[in-house]
C-alpha atoms as a PDB file:
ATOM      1  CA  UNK A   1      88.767 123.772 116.801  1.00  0.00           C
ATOM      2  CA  UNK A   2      89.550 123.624 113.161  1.00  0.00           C
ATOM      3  CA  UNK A   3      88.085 127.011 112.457  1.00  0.00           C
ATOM      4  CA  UNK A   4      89.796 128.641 115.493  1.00  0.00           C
ATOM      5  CA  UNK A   5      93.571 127.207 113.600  1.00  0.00           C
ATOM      6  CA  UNK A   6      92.229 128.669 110.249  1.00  0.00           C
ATOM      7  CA  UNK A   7      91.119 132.161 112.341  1.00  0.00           C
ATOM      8  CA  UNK A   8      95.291 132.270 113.352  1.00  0.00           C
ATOM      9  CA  UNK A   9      96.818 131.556 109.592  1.00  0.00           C
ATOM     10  CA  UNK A  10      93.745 133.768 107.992  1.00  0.00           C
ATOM     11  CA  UNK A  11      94.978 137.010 109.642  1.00  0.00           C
ATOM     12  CA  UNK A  12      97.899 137.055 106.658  1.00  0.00           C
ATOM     13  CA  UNK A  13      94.522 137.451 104.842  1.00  0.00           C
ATOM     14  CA  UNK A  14      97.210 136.697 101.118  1.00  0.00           C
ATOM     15  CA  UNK A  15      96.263 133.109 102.354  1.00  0.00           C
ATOM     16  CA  UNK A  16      92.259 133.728 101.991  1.00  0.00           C
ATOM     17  CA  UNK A  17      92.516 133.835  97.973  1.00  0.00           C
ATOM     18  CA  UNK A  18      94.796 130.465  98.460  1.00  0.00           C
ATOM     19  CA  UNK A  19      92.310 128.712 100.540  1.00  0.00           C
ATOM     20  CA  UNK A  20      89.124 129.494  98.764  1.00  0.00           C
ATOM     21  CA  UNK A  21      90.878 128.136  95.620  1.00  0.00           C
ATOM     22  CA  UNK A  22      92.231 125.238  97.030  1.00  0.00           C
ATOM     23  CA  UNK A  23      88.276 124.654  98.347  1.00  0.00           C
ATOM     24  CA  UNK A  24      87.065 125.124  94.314  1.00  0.00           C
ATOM     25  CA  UNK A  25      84.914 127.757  95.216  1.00  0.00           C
ATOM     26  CA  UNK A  26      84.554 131.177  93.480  1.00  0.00           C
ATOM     27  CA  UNK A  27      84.406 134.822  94.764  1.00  0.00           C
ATOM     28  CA  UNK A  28      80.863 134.572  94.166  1.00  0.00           C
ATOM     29  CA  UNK A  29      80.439 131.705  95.857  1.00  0.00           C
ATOM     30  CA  UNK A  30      82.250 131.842  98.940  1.00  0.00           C
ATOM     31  CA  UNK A  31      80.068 136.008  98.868  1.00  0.00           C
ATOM     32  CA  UNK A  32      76.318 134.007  98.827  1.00  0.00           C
ATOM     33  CA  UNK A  33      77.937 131.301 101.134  1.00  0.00           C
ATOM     34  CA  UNK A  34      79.504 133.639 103.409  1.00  0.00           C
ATOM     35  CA  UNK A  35      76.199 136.514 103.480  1.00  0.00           C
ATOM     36  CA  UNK A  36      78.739 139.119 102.332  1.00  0.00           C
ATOM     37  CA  UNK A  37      79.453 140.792  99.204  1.00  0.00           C
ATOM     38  CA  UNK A  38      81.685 139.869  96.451  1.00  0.00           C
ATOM     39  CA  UNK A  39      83.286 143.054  96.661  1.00  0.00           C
ATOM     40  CA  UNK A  40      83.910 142.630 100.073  1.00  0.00           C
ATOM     41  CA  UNK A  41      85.534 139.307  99.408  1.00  0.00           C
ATOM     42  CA  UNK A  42      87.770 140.731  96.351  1.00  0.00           C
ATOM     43  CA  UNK A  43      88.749 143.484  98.736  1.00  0.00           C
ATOM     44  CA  UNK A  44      90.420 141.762 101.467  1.00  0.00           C
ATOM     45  CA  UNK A  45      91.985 139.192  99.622  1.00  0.00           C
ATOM     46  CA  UNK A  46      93.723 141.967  97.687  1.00  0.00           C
ATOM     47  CA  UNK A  47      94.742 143.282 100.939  1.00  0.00           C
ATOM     48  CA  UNK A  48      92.600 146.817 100.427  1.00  0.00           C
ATOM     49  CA  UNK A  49      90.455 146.682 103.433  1.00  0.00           C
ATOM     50  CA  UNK A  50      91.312 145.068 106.909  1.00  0.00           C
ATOM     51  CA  UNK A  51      87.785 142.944 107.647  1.00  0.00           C
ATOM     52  CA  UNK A  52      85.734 143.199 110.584  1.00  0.00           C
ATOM     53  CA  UNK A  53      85.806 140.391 113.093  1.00  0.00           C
ATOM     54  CA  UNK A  54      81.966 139.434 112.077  1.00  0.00           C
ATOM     55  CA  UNK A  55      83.243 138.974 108.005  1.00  0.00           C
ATOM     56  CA  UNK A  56      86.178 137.154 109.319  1.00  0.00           C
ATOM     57  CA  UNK A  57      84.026 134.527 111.068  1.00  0.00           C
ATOM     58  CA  UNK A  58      81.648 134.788 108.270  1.00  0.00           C
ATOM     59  CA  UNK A  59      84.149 133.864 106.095  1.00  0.00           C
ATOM     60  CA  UNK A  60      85.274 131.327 108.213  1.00  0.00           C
ATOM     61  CA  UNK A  61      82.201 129.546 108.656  1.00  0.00           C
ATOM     62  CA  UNK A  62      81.511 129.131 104.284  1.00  0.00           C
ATOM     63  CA  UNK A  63      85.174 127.501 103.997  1.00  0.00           C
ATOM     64  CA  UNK A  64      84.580 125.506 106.985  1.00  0.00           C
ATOM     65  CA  UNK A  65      81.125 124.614 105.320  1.00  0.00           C
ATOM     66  CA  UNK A  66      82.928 123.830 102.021  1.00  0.00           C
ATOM     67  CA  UNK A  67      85.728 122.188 103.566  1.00  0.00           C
ATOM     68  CA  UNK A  68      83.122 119.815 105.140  1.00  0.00           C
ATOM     69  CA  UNK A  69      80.700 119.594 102.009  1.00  0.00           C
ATOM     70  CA  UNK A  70      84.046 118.350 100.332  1.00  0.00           C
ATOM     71  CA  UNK A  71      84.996 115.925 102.784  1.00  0.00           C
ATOM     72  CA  UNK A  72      81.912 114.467 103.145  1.00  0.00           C
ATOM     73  CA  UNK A  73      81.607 113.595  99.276  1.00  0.00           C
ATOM     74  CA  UNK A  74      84.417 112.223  99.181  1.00  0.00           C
ATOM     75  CA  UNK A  75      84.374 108.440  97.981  1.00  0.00           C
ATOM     76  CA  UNK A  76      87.034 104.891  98.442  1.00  0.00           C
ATOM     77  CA  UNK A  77      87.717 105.532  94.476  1.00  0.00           C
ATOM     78  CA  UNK A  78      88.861 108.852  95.332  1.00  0.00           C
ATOM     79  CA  UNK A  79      91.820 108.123  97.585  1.00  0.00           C
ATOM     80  CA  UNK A  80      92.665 105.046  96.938  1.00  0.00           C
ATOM     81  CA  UNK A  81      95.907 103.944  95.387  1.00  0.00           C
ATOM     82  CA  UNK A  82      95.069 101.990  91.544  1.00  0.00           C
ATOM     83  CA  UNK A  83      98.461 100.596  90.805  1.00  0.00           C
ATOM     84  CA  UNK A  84      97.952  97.394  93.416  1.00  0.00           C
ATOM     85  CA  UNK A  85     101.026  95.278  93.716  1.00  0.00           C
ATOM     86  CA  UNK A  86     100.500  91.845  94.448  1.00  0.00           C
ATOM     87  CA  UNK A  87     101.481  88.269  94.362  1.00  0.00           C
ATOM     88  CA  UNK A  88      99.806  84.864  93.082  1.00  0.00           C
ATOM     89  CA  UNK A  89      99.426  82.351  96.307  1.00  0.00           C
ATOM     90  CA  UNK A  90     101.890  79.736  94.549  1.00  0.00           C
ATOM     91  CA  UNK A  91     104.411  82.702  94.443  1.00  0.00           C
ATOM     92  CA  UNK A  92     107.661  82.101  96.536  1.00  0.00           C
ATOM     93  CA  UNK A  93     108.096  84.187 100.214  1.00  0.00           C
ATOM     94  CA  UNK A  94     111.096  85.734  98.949  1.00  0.00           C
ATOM     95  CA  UNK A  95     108.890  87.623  95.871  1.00  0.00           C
ATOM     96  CA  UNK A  96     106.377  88.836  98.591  1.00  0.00           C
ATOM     97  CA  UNK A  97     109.329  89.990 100.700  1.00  0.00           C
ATOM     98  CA  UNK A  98     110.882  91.709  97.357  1.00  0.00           C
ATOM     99  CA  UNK A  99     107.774  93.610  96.714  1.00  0.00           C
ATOM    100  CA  UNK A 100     107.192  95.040 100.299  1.00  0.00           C
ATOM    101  CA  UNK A 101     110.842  96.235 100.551  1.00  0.00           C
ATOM    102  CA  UNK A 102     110.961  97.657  96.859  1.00  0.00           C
ATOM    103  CA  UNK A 103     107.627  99.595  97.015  1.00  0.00           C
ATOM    104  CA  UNK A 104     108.205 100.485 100.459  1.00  0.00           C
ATOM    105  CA  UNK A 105     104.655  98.902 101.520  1.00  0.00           C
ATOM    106  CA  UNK A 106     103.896  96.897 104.440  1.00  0.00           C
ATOM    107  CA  UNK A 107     101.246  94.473 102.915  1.00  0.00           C
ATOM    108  CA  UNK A 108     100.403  92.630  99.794  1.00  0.00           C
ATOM    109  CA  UNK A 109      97.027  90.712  98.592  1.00  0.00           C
ATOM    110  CA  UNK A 110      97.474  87.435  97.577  1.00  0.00           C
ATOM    111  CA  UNK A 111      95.733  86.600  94.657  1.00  0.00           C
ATOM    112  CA  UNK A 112      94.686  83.295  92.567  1.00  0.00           C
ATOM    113  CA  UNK A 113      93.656  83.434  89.279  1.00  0.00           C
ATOM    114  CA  UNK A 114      93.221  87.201  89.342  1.00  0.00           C
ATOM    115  CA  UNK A 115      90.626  86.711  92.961  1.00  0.00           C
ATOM    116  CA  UNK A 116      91.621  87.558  95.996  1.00  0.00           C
ATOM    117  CA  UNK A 117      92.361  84.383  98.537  1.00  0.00           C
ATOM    118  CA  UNK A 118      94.405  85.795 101.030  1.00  0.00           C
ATOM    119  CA  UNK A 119      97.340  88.029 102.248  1.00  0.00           C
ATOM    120  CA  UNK A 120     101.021  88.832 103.565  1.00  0.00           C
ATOM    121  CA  UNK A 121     102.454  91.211 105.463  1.00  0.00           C
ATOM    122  CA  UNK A 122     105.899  92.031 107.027  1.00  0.00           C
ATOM    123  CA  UNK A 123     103.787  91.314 110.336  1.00  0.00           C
ATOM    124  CA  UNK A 124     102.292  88.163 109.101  1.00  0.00           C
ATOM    125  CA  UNK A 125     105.801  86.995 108.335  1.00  0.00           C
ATOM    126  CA  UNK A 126     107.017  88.002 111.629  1.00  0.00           C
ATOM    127  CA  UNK A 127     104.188  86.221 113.330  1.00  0.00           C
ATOM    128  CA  UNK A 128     104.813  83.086 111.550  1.00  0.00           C
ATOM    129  CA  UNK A 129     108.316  83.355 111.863  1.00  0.00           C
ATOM    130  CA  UNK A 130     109.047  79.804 112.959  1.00  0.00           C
ATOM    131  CA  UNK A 131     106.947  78.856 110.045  1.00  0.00           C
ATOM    132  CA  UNK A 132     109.117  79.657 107.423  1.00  0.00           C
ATOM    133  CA  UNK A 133     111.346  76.944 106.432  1.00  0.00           C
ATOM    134  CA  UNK A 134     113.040  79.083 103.601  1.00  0.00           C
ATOM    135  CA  UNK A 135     111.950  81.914 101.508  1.00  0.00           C
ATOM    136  CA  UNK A 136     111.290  79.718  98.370  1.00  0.00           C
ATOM    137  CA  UNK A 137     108.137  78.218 100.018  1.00  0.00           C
ATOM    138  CA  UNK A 138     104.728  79.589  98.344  1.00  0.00           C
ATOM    139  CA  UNK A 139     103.532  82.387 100.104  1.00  0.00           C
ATOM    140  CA  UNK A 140     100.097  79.915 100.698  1.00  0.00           C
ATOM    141  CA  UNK A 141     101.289  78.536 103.366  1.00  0.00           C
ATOM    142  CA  UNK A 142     101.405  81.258 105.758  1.00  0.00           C
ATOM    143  CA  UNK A 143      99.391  84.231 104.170  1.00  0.00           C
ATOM    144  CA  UNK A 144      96.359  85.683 106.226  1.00  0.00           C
ATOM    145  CA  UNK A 145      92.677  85.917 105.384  1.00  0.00           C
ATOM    146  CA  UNK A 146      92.007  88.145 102.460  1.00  0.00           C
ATOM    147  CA  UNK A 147      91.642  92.023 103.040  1.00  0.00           C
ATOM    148  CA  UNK A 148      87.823  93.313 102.667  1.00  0.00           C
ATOM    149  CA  UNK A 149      86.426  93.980  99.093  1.00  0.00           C
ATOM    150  CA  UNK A 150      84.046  96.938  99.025  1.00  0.00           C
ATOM    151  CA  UNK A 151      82.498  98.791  96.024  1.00  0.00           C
ATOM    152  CA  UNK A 152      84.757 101.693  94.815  1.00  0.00           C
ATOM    153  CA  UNK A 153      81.476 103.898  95.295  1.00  0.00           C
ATOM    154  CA  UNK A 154      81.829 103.231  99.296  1.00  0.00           C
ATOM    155  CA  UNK A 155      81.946 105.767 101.815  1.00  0.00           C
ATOM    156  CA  UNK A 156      85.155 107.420 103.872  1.00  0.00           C
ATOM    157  CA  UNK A 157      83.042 106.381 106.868  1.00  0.00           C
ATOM    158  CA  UNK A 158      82.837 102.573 105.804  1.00  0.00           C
ATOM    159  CA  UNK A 159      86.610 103.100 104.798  1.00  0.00           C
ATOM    160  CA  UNK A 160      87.521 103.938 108.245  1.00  0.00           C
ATOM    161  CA  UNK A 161      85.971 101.728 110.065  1.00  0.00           C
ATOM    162  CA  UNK A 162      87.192  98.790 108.107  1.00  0.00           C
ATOM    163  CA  UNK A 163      90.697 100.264 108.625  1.00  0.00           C
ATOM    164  CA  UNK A 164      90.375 100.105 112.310  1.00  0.00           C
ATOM    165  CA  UNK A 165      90.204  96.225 111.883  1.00  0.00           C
ATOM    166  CA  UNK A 166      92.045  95.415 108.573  1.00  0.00           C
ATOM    167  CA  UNK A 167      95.497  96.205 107.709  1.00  0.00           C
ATOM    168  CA  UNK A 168      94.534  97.781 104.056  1.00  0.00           C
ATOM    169  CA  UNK A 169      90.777  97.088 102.220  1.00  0.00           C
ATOM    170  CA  UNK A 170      90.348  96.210  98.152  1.00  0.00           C
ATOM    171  CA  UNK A 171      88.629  98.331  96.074  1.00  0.00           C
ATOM    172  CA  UNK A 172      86.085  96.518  93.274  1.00  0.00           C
ATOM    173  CA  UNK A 173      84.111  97.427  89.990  1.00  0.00           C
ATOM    174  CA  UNK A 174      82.394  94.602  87.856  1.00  0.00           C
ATOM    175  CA  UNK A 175      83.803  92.034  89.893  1.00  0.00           C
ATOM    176  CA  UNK A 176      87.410  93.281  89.217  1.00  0.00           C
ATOM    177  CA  UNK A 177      90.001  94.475  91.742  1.00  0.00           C
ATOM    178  CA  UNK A 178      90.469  98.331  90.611  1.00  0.00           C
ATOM    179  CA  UNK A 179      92.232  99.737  94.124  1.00  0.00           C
ATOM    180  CA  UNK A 180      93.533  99.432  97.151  1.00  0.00           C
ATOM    181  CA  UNK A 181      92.786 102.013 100.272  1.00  0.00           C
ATOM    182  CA  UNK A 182      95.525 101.505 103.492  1.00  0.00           C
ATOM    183  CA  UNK A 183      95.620 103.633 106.472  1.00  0.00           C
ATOM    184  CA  UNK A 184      98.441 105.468 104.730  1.00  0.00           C
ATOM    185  CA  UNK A 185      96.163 106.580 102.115  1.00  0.00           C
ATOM    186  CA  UNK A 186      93.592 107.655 104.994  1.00  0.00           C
ATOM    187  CA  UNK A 187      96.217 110.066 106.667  1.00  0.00           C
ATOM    188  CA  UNK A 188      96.871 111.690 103.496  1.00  0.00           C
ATOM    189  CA  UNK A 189      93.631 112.667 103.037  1.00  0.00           C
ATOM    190  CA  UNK A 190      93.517 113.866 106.703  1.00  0.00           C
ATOM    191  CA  UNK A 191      96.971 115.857 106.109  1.00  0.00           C
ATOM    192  CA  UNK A 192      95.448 117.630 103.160  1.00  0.00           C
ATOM    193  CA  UNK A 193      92.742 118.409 104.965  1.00  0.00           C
ATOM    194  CA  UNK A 194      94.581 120.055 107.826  1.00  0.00           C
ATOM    195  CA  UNK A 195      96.906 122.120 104.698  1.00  0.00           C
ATOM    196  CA  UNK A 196      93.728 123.430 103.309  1.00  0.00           C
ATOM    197  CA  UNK A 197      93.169 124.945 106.846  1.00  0.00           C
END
């Protein structure tokens, strides 16, 4: 499927240069990848020659290859967001609530002394709704259980499937919280995927 929507935008061959860049691969390599010539390459990204339909889906095949190869190494540390915003457990509701709406996030961890003990979000709050007695109570009381902490060095495929349970997963080196990876940060990666094709 993916090739066939790359076959449609690659016939304005301008785009080939564009994509094979974007990929990080070289005239060169995208030639041995591809079984064709570099000269053949050069040639129809300049717009010189119009390709056959066999180094069209040649050529298609080595980005699709690359495009994969790419995805596949890609890593937690790599798409996650560093700057993580959150709030101490003895902090008041109305500081989580401040957070969310000035960051424009959805979630928060909850954190004491620096380790991770639980967390909020706008649907925690609305869950617990008849809970809250007034903003100025400590977010403690009604926070959730504390996202997931993987090693920054975990997979896209661990990533996801922790997503499809938690609302947003922590990121850890040397005991230390260095990121945070949501579903947000998931479809981005899946976005720039589909502009690369």
């Amino acid at each position: 499927m993916g090739a066939i929507i790359l076959l449609e935008s690659l016939w304005d061959l301008e785009s080939l240069a564009k994509l094979r860049k974007r990929l990080g691969l070289t005239q060169r390599e995208l030639a041995r990848m591809s079984g064709l010539s570099q000269s053949l390459i050069s040639k129809i990204e300049r717009g010189r020659i119009n390709p056959s339909y066999e180094a069209v889906r040649r050529i298609l095949q080595a980005l699709e290859m690359a495009r994969a190869e790419r995805g596949a190494k890609l890593l937690a540390r790599d798409i996650c967001t560093r700057d993580v915003i959150c709030v101490e457990a003895s902090d008041p509701l109305s500081k989580a609530i401040s957070l969310m709406r000035i960051h424009g996030i959805s979630q928060l961890p909850v954190l004491r002394s620096g380790s991770p003990v639980g967390s909020i979000s706008e649907s925690t709050i609305m869950r617990k709704l008849e809970k809250v007695r007034s903003t100025d109570m400590p977010v403690s009381e009604i926070m959730d259980e504390a996202f997931p902490m993987i090693p920054e060095e975990a997979s896209l495929n661990i990533v996801r499937q922790l997503l499809q349970e938690y609302p947003a997963i922590l990121l850890q080196k040397d005991g230390r919280i260095t990121g945070i990876v949501t579903k947000a940060d998931l479809f981005k990666v899946l976005e720039s995927r589909a502009e690369e094709l």
